[in-house]
PDB file of N, CA and C in Angstrom:
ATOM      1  N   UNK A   1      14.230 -45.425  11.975  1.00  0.00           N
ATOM      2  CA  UNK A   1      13.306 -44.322  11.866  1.00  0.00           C
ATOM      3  C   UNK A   1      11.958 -44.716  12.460  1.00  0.00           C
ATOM      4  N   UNK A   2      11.304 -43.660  12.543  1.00  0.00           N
ATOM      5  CA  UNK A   2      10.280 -43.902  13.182  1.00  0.00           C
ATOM      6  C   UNK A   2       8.716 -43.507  12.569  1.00  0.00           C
ATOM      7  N   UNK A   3       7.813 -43.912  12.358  1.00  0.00           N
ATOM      8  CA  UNK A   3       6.707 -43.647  11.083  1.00  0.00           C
ATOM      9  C   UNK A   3       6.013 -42.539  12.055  1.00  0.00           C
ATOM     10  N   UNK A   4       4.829 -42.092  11.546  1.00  0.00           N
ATOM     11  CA  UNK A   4       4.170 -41.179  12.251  1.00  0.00           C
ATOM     12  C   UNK A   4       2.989 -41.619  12.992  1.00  0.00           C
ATOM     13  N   UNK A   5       2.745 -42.951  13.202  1.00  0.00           N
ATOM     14  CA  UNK A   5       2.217 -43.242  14.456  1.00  0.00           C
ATOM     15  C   UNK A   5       3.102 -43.530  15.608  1.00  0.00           C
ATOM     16  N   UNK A   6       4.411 -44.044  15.497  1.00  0.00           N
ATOM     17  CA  UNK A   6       5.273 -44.276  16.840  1.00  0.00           C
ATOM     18  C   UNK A   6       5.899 -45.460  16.958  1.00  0.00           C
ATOM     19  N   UNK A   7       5.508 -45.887  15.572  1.00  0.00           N
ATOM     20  CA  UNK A   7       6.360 -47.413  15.103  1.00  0.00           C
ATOM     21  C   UNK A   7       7.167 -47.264  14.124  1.00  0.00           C
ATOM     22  N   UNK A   8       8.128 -48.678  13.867  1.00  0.00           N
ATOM     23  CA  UNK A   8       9.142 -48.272  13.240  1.00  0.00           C
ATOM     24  C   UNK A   8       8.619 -48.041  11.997  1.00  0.00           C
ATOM     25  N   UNK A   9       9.692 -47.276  10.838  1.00  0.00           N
ATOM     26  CA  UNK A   9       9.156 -47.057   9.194  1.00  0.00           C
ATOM     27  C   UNK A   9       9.666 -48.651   9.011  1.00  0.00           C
ATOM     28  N   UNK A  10       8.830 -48.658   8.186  1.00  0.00           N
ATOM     29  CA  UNK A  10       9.099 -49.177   6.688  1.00  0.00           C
ATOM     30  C   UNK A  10       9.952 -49.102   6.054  1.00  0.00           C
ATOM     31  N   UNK A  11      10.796 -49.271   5.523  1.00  0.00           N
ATOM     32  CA  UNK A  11      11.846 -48.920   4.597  1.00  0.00           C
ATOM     33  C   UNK A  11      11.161 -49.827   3.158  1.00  0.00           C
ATOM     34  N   UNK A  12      11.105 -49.373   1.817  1.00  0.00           N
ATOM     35  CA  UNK A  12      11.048 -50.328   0.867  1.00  0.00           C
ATOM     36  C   UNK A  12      11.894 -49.692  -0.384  1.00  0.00           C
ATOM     37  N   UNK A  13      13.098 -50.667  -0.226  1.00  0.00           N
ATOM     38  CA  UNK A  13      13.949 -49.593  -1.681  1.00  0.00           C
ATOM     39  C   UNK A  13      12.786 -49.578  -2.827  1.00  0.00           C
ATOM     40  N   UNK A  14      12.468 -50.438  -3.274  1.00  0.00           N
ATOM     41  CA  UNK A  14      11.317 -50.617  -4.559  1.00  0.00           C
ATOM     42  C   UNK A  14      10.439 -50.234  -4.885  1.00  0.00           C
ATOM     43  N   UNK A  15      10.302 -48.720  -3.712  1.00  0.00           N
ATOM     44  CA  UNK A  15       8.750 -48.110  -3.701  1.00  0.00           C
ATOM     45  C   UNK A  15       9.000 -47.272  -5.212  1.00  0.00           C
ATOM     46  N   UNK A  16       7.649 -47.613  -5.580  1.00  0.00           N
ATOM     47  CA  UNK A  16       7.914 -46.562  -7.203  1.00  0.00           C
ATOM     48  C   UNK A  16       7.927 -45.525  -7.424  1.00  0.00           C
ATOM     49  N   UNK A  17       7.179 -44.319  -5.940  1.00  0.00           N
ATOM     50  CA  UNK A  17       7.172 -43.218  -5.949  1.00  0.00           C
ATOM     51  C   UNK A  17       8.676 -42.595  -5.647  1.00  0.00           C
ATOM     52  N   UNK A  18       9.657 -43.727  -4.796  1.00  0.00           N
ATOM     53  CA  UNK A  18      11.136 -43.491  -4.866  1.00  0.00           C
ATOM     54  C   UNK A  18      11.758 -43.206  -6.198  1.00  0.00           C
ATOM     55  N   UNK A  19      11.527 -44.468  -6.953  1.00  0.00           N
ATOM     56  CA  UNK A  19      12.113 -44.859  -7.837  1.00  0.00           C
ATOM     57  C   UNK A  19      11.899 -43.511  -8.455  1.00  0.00           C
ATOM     58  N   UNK A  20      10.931 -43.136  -8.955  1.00  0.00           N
ATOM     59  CA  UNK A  20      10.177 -42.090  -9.886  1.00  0.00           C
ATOM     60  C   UNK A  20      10.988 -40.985  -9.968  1.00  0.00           C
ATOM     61  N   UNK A  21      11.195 -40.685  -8.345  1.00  0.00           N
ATOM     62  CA  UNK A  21      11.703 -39.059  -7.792  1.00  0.00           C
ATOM     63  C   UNK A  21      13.305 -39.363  -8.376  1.00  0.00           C
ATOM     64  N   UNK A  22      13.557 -40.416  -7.876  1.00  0.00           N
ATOM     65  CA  UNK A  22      15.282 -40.538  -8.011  1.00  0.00           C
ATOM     66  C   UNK A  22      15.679 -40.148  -9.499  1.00  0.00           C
ATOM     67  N   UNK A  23      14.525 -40.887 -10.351  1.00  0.00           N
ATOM     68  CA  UNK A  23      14.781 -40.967 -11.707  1.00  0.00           C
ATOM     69  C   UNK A  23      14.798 -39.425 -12.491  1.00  0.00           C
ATOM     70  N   UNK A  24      13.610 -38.476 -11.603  1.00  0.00           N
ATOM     71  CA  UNK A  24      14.030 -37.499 -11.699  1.00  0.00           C
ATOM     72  C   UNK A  24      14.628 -36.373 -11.189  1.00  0.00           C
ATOM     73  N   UNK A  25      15.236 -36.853 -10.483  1.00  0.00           N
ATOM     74  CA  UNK A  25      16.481 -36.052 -10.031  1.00  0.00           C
ATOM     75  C   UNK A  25      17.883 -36.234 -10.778  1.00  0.00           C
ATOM     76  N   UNK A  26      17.911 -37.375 -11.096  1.00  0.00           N
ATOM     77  CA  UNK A  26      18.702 -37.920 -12.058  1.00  0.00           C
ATOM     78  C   UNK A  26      18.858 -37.137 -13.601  1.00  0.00           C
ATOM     79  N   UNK A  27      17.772 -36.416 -14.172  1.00  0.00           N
ATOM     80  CA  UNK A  27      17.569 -36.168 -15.544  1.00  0.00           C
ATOM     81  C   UNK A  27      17.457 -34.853 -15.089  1.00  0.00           C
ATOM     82  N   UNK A  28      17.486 -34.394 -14.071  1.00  0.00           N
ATOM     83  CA  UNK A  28      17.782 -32.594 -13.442  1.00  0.00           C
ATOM     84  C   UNK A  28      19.139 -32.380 -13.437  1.00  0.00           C
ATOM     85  N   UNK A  29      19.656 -34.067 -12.919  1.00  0.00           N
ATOM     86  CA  UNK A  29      21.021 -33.133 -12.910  1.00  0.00           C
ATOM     87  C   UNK A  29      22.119 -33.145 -14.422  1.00  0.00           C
ATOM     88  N   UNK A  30      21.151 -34.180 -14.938  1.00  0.00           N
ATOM     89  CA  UNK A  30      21.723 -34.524 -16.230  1.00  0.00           C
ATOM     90  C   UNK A  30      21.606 -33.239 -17.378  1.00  0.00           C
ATOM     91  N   UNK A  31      20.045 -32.849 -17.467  1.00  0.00           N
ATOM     92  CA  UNK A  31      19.750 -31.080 -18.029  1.00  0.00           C
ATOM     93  C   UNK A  31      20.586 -30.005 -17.231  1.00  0.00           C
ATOM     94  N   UNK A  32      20.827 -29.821 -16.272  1.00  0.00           N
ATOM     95  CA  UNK A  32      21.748 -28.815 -15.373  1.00  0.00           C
ATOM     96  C   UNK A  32      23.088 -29.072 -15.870  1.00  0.00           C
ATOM     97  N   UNK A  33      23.822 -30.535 -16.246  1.00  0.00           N
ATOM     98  CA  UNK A  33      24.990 -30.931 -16.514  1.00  0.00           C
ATOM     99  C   UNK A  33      25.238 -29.815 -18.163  1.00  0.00           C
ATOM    100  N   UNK A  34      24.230 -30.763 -18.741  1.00  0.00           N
ATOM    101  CA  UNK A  34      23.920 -30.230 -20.180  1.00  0.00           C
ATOM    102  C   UNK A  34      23.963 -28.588 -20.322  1.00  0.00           C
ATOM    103  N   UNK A  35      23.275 -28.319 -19.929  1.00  0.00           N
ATOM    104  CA  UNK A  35      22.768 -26.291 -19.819  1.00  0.00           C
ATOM    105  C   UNK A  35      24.402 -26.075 -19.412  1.00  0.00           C
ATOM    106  N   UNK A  36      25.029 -26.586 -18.504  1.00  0.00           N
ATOM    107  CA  UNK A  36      26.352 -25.633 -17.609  1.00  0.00           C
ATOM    108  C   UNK A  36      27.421 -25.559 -18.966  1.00  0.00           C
ATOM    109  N   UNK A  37      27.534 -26.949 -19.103  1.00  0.00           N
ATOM    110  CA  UNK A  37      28.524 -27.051 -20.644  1.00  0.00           C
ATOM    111  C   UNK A  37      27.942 -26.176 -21.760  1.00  0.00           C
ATOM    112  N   UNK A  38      26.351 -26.052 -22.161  1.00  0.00           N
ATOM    113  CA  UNK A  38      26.684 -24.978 -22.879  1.00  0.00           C
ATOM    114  C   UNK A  38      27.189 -23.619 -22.828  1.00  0.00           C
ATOM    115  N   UNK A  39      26.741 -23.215 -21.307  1.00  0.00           N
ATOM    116  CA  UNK A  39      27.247 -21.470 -20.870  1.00  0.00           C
ATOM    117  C   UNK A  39      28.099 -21.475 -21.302  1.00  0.00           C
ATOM    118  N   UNK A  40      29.371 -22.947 -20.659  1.00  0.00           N
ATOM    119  CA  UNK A  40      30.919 -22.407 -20.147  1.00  0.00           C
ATOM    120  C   UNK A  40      31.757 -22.996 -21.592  1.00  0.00           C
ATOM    121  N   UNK A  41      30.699 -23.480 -22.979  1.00  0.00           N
ATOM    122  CA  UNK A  41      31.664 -23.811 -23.856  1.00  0.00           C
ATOM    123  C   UNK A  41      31.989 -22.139 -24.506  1.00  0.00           C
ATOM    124  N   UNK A  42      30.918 -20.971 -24.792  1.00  0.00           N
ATOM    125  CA  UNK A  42      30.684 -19.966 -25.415  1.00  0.00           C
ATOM    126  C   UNK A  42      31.349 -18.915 -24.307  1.00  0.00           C
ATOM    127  N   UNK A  43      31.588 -18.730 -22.513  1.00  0.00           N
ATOM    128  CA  UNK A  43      32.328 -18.070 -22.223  1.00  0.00           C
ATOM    129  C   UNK A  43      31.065 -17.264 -21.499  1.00  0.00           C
ATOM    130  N   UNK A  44      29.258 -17.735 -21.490  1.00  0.00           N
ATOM    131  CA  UNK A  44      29.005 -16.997 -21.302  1.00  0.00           C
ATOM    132  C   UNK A  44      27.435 -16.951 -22.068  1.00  0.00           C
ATOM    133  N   UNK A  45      26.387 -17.129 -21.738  1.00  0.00           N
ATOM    134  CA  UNK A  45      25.238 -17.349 -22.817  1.00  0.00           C
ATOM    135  C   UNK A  45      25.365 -15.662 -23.790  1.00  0.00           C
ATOM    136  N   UNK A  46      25.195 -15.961 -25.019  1.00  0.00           N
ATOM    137  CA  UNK A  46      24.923 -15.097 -25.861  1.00  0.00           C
ATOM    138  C   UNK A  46      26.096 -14.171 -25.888  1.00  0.00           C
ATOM    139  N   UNK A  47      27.022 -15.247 -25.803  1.00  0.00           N
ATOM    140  CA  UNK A  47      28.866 -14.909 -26.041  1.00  0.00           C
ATOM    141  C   UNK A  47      29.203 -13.444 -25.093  1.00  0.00           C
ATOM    142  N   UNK A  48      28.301 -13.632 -24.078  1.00  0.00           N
ATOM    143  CA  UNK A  48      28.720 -12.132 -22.863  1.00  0.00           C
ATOM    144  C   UNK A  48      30.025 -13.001 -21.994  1.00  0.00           C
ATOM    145  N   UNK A  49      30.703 -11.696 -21.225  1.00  0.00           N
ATOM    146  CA  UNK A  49      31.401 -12.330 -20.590  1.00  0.00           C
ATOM    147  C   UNK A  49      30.473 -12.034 -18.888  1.00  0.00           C
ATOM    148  N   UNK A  50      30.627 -13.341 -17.954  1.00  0.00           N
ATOM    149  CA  UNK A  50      30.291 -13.072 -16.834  1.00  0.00           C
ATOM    150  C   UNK A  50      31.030 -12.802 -15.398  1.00  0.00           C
ATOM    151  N   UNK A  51      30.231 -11.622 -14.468  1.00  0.00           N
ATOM    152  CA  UNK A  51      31.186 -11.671 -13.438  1.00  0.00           C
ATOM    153  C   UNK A  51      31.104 -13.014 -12.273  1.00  0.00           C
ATOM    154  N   UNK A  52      31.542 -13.029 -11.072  1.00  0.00           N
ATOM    155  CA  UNK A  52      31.443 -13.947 -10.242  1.00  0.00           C
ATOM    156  C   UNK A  52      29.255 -13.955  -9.747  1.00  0.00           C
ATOM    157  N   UNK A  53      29.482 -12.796  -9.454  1.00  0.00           N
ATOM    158  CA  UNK A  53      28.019 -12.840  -9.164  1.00  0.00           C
ATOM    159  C   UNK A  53      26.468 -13.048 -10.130  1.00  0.00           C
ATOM    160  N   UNK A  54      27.250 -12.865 -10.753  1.00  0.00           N
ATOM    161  CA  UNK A  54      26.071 -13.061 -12.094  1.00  0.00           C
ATOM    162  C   UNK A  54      26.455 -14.920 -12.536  1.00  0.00           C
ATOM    163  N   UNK A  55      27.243 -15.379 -12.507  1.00  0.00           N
ATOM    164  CA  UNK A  55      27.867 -16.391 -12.781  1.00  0.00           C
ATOM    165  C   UNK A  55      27.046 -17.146 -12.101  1.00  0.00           C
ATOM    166  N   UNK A  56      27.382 -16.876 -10.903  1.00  0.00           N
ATOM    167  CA  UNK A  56      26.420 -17.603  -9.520  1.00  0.00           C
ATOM    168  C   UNK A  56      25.004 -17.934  -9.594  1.00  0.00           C
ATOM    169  N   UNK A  57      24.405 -16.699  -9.954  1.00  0.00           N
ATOM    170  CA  UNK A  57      22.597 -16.007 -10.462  1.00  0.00           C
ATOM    171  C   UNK A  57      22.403 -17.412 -11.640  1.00  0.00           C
ATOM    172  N   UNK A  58      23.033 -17.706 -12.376  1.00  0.00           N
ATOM    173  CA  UNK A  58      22.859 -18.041 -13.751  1.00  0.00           C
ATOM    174  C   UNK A  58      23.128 -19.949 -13.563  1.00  0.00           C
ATOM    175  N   UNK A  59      23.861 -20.173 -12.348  1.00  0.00           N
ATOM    176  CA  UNK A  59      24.137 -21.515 -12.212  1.00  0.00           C
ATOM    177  C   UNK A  59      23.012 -21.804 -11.434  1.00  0.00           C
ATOM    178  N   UNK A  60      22.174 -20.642 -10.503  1.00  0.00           N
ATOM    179  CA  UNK A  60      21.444 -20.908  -9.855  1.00  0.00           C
ATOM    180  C   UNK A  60      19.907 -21.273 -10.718  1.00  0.00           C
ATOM    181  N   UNK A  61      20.085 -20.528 -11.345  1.00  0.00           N
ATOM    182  CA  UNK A  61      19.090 -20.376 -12.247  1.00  0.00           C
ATOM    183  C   UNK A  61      18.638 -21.378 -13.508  1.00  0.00           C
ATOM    184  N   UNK A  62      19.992 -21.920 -13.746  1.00  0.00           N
ATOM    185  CA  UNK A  62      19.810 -23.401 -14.201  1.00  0.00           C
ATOM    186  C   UNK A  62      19.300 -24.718 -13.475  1.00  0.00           C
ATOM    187  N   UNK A  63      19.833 -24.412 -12.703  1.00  0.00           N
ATOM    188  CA  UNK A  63      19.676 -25.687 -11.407  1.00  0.00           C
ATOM    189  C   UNK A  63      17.940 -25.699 -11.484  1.00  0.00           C
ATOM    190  N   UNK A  64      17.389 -24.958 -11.176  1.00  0.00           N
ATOM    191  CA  UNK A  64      16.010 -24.161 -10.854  1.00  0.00           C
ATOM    192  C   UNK A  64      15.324 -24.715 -12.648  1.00  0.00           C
ATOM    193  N   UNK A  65      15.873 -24.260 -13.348  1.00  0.00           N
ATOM    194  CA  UNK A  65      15.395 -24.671 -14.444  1.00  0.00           C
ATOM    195  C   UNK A  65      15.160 -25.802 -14.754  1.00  0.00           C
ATOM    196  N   UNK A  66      16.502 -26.809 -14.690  1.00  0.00           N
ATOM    197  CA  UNK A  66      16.778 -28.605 -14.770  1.00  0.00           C
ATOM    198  C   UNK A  66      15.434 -29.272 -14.068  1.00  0.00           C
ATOM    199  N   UNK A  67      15.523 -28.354 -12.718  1.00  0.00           N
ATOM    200  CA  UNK A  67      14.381 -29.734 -11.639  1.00  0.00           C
ATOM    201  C   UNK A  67      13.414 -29.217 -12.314  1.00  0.00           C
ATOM    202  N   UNK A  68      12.434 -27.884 -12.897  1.00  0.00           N
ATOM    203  CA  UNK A  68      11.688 -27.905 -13.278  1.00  0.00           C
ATOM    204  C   UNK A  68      11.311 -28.524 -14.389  1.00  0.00           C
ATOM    205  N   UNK A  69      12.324 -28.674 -15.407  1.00  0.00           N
ATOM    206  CA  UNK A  69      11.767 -29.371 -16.719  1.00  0.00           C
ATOM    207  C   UNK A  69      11.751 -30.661 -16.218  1.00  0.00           C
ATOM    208  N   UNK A  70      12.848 -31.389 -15.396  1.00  0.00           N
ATOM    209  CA  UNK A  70      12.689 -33.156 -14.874  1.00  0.00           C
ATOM    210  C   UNK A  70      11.290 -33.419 -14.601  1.00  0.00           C
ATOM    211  N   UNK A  71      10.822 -32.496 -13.391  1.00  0.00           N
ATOM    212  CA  UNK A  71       9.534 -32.527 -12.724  1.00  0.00           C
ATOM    213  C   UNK A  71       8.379 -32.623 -13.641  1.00  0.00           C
ATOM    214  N   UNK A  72       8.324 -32.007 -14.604  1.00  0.00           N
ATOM    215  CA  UNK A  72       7.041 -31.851 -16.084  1.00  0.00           C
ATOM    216  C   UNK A  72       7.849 -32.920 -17.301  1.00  0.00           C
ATOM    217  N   UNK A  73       7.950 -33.623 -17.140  1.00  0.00           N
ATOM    218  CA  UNK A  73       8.761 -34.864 -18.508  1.00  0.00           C
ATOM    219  C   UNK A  73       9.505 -34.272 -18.739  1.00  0.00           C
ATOM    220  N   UNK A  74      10.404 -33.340 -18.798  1.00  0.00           N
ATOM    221  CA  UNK A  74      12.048 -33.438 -19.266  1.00  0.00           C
ATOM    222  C   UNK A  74      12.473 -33.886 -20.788  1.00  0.00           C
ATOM    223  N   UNK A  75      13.546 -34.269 -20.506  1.00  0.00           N
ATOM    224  CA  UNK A  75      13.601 -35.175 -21.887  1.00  0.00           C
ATOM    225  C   UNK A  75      13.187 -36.432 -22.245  1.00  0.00           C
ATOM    226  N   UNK A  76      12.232 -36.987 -21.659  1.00  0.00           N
ATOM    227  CA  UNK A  76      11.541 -38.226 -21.298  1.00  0.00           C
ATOM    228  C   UNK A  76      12.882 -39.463 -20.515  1.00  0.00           C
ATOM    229  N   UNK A  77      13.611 -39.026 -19.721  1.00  0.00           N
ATOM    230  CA  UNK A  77      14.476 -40.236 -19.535  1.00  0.00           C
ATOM    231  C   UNK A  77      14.517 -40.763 -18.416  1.00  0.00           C
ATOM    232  N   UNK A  78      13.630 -39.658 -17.220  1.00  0.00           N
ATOM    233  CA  UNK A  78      13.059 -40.521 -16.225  1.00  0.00           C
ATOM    234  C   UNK A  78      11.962 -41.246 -16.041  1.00  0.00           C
ATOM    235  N   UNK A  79      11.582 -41.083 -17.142  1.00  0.00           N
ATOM    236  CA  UNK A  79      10.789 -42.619 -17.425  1.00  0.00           C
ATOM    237  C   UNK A  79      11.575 -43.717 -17.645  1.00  0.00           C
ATOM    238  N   UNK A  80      12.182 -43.686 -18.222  1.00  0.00           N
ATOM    239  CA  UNK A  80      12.801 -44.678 -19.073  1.00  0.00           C
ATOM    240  C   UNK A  80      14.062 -45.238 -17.756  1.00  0.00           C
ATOM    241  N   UNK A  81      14.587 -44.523 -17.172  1.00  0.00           N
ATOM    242  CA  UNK A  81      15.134 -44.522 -15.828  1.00  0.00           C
ATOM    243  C   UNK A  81      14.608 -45.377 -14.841  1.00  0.00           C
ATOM    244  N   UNK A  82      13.373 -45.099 -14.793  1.00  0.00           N
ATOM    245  CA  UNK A  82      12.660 -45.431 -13.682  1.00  0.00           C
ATOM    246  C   UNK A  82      12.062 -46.810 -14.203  1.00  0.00           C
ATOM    247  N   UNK A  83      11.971 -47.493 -15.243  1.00  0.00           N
ATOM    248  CA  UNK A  83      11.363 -48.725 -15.922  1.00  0.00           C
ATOM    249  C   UNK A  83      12.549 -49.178 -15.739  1.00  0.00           C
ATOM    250  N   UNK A  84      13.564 -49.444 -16.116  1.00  0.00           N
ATOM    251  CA  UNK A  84      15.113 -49.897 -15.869  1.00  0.00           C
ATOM    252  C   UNK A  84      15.043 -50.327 -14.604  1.00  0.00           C
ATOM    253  N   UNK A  85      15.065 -49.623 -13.780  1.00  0.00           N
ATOM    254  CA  UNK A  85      15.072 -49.549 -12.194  1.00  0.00           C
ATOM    255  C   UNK A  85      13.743 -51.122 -11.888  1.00  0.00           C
ATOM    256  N   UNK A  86      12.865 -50.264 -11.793  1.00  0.00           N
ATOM    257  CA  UNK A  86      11.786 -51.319 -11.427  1.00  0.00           C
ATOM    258  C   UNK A  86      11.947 -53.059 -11.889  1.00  0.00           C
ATOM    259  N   UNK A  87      12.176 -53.241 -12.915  1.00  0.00           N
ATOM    260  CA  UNK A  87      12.412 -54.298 -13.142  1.00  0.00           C
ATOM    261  C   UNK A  87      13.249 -55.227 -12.906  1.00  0.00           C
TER     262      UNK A  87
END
């Protein structure tokens, strides 16, 4: 790769702002994991049944939800992720 003056990047696996993001992407997909199993244990939030398209709306809409709570502390575990990591 190439940096944005015209030399090569850098690569550093150990950068912490990596580490950080990974960690929360990690606990997005872990809340998204969490949220999907509850829809699909009940058939449906608030015991409705869903069609294909609404189904879709609602997986989308979790997804959307997960990165947002990861992004603002979450369940605190990409911290705790990301200290693991670093060390």
């Amino acid at each position: 790769m190439i940096d944005a003056i015209g030399g090569p990047a850098v690569h550093t696996p150990d950068d912490p702002a990596k580490v950080k993001d990974a960690a929360k992407q990690f606990e997005a997909l872990l809340i998204g994991q969490m949220m999907k199993s509850m829809h699909d244990a009940d058939g449906g939030w608030l015991g409705t049944g869903d069609d294909q398209s609404s189904s879709s709306a609602m997986e989308y809409g979790q997804e959307i939800f997960a990165q947002s709570m990861a992004q603002n502390g979450g369940l605190g575990l990409a911290n705790l992720v990301a200290k693991g990591l670093q060390k």
